[in-house]
Protein backbone atom coordinates (compact mmCIF):
# COMPACT_ATOMS: atom_id res chain seq x y z
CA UNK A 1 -24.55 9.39 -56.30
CA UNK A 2 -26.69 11.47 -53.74
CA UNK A 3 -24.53 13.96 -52.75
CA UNK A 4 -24.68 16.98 -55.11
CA UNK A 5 -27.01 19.28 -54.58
CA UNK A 6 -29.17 18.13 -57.51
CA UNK A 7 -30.94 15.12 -58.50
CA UNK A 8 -32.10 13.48 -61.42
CA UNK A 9 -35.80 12.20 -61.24
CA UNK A 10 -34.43 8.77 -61.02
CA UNK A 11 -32.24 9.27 -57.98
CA UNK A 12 -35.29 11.27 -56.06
CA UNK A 13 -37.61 7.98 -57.57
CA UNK A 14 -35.19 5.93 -56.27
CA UNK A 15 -34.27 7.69 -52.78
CA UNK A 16 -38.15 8.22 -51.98
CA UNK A 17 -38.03 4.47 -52.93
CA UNK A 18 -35.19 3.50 -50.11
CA UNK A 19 -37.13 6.23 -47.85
CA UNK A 20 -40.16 3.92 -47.83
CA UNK A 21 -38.78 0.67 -47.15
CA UNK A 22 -36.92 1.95 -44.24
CA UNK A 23 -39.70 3.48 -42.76
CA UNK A 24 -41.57 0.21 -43.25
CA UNK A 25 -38.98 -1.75 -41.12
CA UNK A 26 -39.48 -2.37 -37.72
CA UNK A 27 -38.04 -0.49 -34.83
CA UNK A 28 -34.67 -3.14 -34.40
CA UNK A 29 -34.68 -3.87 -37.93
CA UNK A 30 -34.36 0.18 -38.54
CA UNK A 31 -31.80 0.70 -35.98
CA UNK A 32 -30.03 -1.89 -36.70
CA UNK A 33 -29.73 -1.36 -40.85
CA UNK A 34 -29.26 2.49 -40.26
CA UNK A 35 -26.59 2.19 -37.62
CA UNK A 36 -24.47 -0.32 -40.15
CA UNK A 37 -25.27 2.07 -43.57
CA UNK A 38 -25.50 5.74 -41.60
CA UNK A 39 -23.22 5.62 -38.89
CA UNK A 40 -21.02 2.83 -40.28
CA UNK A 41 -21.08 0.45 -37.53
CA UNK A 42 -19.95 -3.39 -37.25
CA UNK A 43 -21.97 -6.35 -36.86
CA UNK A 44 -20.28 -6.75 -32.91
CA UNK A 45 -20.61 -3.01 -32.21
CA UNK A 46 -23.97 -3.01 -33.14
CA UNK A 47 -24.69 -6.17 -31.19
CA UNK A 48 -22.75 -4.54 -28.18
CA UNK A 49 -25.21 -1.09 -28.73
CA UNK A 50 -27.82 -2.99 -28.46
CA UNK A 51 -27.16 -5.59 -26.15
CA UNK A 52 -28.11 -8.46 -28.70
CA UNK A 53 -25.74 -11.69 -30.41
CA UNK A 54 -24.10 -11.23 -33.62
CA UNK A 55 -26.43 -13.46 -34.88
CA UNK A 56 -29.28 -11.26 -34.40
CA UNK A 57 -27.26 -8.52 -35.77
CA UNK A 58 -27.10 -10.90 -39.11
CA UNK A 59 -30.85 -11.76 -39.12
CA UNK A 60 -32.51 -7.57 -38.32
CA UNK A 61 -29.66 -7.15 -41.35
CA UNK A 62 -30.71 -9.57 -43.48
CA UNK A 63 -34.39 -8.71 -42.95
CA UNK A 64 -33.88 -5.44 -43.35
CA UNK A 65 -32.04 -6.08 -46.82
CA UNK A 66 -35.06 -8.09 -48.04
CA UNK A 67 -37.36 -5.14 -47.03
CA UNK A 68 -35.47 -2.60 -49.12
CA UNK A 69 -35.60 -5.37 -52.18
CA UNK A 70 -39.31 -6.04 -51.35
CA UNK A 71 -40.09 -2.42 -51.78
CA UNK A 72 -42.24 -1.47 -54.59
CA UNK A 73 -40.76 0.70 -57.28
CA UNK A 74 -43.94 3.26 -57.86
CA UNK A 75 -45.99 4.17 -54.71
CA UNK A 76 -49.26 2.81 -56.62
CA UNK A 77 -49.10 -0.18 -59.02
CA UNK A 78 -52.06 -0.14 -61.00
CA UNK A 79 -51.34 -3.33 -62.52
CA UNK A 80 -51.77 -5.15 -59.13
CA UNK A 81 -54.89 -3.19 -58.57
CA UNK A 82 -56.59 -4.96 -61.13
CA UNK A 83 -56.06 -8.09 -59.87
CA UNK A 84 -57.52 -6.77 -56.57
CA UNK A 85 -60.84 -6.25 -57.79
């Protein structure tokens, strides 16, 4: 999907999108979500790299998944801002 050399608006809506939540994780949760999706490493060698259980592995993962789904679609919701007021 992201690998020609052009985008559509809704890929570069959507990448700026994936952009923001990972550079809203925290520092494990970041390493830890880019070395499984970038560098396609497993649950054990990630734990091994970084000298944590598998179950930690599972629970920077699965916080890091909820991050990306948290993540706002639009940088500024003006709907929300109303209810700010």
């Amino acid at each position: 999907m992201f690998g020609g050399s052009t985008l559509s608006a809704d890929e570069r809506r959507r990448l700026r999108r994936y952009e923001r939540a990972v550079d809203r994780m925290m520092p494990m949760q970041r390493a830890i979500f880019l070395g499984h999706v970038v560098e396609d490493l497993t649950y054990r060698e990630l734990a091994d790299k970084h000298d944590i259980s598998i179950i930690e592995v599972e629970c920077h993962m699965w916080r890091a998944l909820v991050q990306v789904d948290d993540c706002p679609t639009e940088k500024n919701h003006s709907w929300w801002q109303f209810w700010r007021r």
